[in-house]
C-alpha atoms as a PDB file:
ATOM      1  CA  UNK A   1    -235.001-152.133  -3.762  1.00  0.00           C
ATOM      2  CA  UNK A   2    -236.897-153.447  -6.907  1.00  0.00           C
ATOM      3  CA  UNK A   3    -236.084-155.619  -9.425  1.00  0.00           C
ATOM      4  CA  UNK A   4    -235.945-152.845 -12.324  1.00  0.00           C
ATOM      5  CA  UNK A   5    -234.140-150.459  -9.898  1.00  0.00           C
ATOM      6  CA  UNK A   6    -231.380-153.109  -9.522  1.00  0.00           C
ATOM      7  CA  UNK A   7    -231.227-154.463 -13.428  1.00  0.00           C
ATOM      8  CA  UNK A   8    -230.532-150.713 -14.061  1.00  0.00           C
ATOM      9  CA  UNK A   9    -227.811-150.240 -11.365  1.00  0.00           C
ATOM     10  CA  UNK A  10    -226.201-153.673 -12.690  1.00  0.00           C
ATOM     11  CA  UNK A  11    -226.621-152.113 -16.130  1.00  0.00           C
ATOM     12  CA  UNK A  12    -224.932-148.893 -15.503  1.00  0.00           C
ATOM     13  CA  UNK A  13    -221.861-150.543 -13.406  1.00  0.00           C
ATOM     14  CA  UNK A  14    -221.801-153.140 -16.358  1.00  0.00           C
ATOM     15  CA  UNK A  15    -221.046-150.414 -18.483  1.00  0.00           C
ATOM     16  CA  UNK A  16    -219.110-148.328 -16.197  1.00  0.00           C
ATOM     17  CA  UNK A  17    -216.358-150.569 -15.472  1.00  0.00           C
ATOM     18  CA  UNK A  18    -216.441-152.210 -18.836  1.00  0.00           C
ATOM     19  CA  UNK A  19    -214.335-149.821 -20.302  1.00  0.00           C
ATOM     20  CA  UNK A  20    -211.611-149.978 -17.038  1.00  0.00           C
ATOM     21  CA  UNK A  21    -208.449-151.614 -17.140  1.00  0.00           C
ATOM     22  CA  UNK A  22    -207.962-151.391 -13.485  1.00  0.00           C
ATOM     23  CA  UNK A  23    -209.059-150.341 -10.036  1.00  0.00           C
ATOM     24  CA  UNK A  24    -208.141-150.314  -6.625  1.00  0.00           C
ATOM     25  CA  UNK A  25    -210.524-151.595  -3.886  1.00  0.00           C
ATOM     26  CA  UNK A  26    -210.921-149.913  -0.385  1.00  0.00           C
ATOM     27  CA  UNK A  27    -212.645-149.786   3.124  1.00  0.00           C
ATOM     28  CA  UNK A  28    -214.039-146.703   3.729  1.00  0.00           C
ATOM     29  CA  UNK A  29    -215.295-147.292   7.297  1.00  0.00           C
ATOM     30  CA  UNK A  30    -215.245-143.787   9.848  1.00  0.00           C
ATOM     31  CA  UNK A  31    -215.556-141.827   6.889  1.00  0.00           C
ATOM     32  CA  UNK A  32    -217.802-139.286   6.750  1.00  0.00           C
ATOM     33  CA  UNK A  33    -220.431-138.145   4.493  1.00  0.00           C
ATOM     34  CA  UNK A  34    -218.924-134.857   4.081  1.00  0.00           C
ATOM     35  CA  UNK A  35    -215.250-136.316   3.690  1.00  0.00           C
ATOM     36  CA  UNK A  36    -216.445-138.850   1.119  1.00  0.00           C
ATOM     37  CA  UNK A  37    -217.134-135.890  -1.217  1.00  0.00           C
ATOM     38  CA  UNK A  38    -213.790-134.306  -0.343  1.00  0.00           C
ATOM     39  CA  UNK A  39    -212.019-137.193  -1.438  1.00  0.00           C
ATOM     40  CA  UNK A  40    -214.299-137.629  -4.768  1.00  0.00           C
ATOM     41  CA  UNK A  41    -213.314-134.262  -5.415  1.00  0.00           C
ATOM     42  CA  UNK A  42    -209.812-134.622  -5.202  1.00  0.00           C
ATOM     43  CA  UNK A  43    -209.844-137.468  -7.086  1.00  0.00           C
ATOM     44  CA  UNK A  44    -211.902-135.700  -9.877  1.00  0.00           C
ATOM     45  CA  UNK A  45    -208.783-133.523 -10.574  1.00  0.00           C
ATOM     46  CA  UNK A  46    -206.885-136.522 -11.359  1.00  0.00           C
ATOM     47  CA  UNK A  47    -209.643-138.075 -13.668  1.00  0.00           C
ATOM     48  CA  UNK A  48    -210.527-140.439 -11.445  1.00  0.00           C
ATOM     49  CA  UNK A  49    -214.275-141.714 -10.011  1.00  0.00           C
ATOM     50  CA  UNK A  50    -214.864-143.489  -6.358  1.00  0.00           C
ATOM     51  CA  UNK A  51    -217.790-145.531  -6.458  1.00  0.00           C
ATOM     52  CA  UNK A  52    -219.615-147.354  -3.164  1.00  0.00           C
ATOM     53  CA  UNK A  53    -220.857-150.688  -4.493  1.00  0.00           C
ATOM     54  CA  UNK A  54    -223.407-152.980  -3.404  1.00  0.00           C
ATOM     55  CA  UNK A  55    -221.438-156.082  -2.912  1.00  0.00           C
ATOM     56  CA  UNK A  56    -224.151-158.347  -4.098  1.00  0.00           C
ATOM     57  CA  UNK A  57    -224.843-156.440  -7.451  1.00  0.00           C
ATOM     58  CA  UNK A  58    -221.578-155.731  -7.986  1.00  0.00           C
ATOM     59  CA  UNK A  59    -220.018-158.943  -8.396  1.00  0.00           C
ATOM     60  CA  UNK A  60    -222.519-159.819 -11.149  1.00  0.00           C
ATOM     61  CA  UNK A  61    -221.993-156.340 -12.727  1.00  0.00           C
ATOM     62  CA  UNK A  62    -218.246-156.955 -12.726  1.00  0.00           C
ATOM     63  CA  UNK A  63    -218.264-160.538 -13.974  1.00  0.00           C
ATOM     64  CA  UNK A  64    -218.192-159.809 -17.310  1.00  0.00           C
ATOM     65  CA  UNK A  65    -215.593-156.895 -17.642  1.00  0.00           C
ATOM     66  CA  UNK A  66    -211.736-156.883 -17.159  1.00  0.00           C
ATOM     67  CA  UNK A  67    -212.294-156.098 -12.844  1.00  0.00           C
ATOM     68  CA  UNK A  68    -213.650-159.768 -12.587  1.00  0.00           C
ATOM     69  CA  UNK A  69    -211.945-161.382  -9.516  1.00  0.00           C
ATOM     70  CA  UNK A  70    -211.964-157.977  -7.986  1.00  0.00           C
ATOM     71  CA  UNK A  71    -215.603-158.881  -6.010  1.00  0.00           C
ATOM     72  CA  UNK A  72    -213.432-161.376  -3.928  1.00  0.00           C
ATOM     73  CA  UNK A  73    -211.748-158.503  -2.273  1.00  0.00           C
ATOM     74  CA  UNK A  74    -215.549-156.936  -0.855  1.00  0.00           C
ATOM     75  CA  UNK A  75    -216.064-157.624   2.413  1.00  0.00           C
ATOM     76  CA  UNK A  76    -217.977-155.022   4.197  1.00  0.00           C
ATOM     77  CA  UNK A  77    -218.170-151.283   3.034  1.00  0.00           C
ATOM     78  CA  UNK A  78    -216.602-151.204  -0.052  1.00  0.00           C
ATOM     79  CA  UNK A  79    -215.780-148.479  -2.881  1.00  0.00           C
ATOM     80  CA  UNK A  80    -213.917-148.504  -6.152  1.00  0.00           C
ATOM     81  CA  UNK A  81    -211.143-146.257  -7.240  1.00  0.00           C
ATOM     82  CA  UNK A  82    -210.646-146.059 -10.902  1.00  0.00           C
ATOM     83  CA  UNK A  83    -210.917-143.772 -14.267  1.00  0.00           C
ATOM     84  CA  UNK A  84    -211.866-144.161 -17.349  1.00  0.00           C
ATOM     85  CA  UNK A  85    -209.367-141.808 -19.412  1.00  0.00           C
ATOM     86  CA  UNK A  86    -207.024-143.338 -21.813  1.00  0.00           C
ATOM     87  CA  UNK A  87    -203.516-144.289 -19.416  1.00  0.00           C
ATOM     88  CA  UNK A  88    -205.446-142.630 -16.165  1.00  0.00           C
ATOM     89  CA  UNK A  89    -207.871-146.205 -16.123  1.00  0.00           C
ATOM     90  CA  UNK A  90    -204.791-148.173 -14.662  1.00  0.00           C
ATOM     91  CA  UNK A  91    -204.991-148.971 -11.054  1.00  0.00           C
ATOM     92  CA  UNK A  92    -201.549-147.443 -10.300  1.00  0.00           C
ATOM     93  CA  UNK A  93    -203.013-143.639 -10.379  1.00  0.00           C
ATOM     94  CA  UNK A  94    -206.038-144.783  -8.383  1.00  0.00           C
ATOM     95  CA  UNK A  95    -203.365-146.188  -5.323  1.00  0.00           C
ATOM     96  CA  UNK A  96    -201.637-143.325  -6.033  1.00  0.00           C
ATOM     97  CA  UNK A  97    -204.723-141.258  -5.540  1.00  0.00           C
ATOM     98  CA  UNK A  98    -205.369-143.546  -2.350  1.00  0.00           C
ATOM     99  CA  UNK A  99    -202.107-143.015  -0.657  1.00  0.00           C
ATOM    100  CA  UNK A 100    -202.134-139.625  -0.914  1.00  0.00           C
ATOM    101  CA  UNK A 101    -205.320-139.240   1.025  1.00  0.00           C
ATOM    102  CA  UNK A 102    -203.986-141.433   3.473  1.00  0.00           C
ATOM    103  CA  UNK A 103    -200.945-139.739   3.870  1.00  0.00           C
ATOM    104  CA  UNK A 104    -202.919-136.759   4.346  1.00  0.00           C
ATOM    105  CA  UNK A 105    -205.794-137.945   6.482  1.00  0.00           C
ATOM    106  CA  UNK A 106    -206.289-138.509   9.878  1.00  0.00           C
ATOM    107  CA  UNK A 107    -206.289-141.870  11.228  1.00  0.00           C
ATOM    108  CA  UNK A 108    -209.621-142.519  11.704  1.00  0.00           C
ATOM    109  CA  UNK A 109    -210.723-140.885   7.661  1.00  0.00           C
ATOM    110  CA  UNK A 110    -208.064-143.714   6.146  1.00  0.00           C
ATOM    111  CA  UNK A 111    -208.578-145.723   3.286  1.00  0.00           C
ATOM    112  CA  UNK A 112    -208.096-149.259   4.000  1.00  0.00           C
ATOM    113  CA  UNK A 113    -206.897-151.178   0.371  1.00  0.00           C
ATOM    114  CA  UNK A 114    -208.236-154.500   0.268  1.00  0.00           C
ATOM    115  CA  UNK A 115    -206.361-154.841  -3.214  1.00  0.00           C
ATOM    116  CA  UNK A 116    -206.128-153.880  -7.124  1.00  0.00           C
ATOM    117  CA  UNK A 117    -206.391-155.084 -10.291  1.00  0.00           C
ATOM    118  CA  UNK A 118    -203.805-154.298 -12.539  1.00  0.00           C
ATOM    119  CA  UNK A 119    -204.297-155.344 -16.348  1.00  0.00           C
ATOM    120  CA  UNK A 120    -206.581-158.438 -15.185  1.00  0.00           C
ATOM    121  CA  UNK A 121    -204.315-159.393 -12.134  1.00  0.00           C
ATOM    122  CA  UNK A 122    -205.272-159.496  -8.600  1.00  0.00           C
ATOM    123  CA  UNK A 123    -203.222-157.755  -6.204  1.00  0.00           C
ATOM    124  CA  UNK A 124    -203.427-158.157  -2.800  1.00  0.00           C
ATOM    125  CA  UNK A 125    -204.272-155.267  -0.250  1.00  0.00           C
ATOM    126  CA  UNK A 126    -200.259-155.031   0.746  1.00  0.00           C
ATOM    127  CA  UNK A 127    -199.324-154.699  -2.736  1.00  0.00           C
ATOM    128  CA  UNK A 128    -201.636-151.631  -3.568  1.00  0.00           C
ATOM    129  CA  UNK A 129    -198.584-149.462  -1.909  1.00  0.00           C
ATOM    130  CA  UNK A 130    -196.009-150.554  -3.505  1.00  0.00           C
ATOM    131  CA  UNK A 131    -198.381-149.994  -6.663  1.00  0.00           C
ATOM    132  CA  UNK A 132    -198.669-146.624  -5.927  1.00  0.00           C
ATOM    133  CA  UNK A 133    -195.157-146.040  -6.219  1.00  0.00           C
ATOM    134  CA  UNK A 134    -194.398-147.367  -9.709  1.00  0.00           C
ATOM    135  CA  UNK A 135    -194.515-145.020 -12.058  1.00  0.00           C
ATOM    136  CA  UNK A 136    -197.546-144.704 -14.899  1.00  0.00           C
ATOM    137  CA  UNK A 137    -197.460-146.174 -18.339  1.00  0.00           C
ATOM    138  CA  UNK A 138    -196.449-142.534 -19.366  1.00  0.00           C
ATOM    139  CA  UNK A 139    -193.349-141.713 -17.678  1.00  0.00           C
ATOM    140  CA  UNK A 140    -192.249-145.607 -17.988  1.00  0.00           C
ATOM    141  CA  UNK A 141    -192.573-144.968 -21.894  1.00  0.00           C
ATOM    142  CA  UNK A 142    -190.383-141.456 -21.626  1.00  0.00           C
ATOM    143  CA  UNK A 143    -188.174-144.219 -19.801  1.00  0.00           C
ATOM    144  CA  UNK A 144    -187.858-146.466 -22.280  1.00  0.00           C
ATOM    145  CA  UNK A 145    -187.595-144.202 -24.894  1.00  0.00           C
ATOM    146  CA  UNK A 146    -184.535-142.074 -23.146  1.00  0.00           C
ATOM    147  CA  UNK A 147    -182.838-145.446 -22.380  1.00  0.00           C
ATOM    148  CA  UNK A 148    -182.957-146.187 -25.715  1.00  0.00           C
ATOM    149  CA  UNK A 149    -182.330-143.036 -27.265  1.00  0.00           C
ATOM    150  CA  UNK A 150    -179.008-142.986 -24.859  1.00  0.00           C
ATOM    151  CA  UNK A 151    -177.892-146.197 -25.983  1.00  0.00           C
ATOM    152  CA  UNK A 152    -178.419-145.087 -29.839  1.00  0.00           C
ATOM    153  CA  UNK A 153    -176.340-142.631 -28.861  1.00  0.00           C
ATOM    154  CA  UNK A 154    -173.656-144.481 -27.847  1.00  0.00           C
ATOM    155  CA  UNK A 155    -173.646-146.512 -30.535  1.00  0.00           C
ATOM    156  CA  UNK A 156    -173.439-143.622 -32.974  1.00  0.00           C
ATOM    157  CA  UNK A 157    -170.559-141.893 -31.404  1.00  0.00           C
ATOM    158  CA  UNK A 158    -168.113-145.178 -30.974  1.00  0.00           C
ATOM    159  CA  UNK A 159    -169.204-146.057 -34.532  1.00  0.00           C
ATOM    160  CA  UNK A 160    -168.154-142.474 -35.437  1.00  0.00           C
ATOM    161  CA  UNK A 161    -165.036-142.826 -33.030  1.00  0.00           C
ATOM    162  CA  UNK A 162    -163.826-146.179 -34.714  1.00  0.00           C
ATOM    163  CA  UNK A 163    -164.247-144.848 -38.535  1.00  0.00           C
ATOM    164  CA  UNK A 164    -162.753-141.396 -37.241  1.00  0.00           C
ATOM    165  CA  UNK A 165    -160.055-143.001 -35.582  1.00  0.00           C
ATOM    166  CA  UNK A 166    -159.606-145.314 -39.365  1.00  0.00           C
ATOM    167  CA  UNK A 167    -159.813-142.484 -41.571  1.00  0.00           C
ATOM    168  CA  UNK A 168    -156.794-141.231 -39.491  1.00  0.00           C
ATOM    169  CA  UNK A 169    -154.619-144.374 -39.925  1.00  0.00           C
ATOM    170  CA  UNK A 170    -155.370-144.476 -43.228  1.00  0.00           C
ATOM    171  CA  UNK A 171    -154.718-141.032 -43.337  1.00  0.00           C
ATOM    172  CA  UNK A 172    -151.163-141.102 -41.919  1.00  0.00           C
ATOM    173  CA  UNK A 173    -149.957-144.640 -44.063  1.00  0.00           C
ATOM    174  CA  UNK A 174    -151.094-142.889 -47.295  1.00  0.00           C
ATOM    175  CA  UNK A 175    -149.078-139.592 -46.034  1.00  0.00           C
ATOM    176  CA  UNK A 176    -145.916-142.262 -45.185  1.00  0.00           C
ATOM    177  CA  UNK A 177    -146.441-144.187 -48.278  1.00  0.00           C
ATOM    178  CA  UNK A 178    -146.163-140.528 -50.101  1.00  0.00           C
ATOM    179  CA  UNK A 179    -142.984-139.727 -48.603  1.00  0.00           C
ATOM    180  CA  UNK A 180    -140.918-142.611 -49.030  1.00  0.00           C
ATOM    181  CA  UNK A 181    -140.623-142.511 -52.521  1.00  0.00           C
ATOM    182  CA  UNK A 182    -139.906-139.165 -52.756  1.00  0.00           C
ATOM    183  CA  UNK A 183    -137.107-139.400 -49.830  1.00  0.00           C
ATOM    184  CA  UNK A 184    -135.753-142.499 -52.240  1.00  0.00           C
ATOM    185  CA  UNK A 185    -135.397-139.978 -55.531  1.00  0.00           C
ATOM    186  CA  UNK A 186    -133.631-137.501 -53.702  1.00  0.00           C
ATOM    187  CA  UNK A 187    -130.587-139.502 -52.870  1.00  0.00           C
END
């Protein structure tokens, strides 16, 4: 391969993975052709991109963009998983993506994670499961915000209980206060 054809294949990962918060690197060894493009597919529905890089090339692309450190994890045959859609470019929907396949793949078309990053953090090949389980930025904001909401909540109705609860005291002395002077008159 040239010199020009590699400047513009460094150029257009540059750029690619510039704009990527996160990724997920795998093996992709006894994999066929055909099954590579099944799994791009899939991962297409879930706005995400798998990408075989040249190791070489691809640790200078990646240098300057927030997947630096990830080129320590290519060894081999190695693709990217990752997207570029705003809260679908973290690496938790690309190991999500990941162990779906490989939950639904034979065991010689698996994925092998090498690792992630996640927000500029490496994460080793183990941890790429358990970072498939957590759950996206979008249902940990709904979580937050119902948490919050609930507790809000709670707040409101003891607040509401407590000056409820007063308004009935005060209630009842004013109501005592206004018969003991009249129960003093009669006799």
């Amino acid at each position: 391969m040239g010199k020009p054809m590699k400047a513009r294949m460094m150029s257009e990962m540059t750029t690619a993975f510039a704009a990527v918060d996160g990724a997920v690197a795998v093996r992709y060894r006894g994999l066929s052709a055909e099954r590579l493009r099944v799994f791009r597919q899939q991962l297409r529905t879930r706005n995400l991109e798998f990408r075989v890089v040249r190791n070489a090339l691809a640790r200078q692309a990646l240098a300057n963009t927030p997947l630096r450190g990830i080129d320590a994890l290519f060894d081999g045959p190695t693709g990217l998983v990752y997207g570029h859609e705003q809260g679908v470019g973290n690496p938790i929907a690309a190991a999500r993506a990941v162990a779906d396949w490989n939950r639904a793949a034979a065991e010689l078309e698996q994925l092998v994670p090498t690792g992630a990053v996640n927000e500029g953090e490496l994460v080793p090949g183990t941890g790429v499961d358990a970072l498939s389980k957590l759950p996206d930025r979008e249902t940990l904001r709904e979580m937050v915000a119902v948490a919050v909401h609930g507790a809000a909540s709670g707040i409101a109705r003891c607040v509401n209980g407590v000056a409820g609860g007063l308004a009935r005291c005060l209630q009842q002395k004013i109501e005592k206060m206004g018969e003991s002077p009249s129960a003093g008159d009669s006799q």
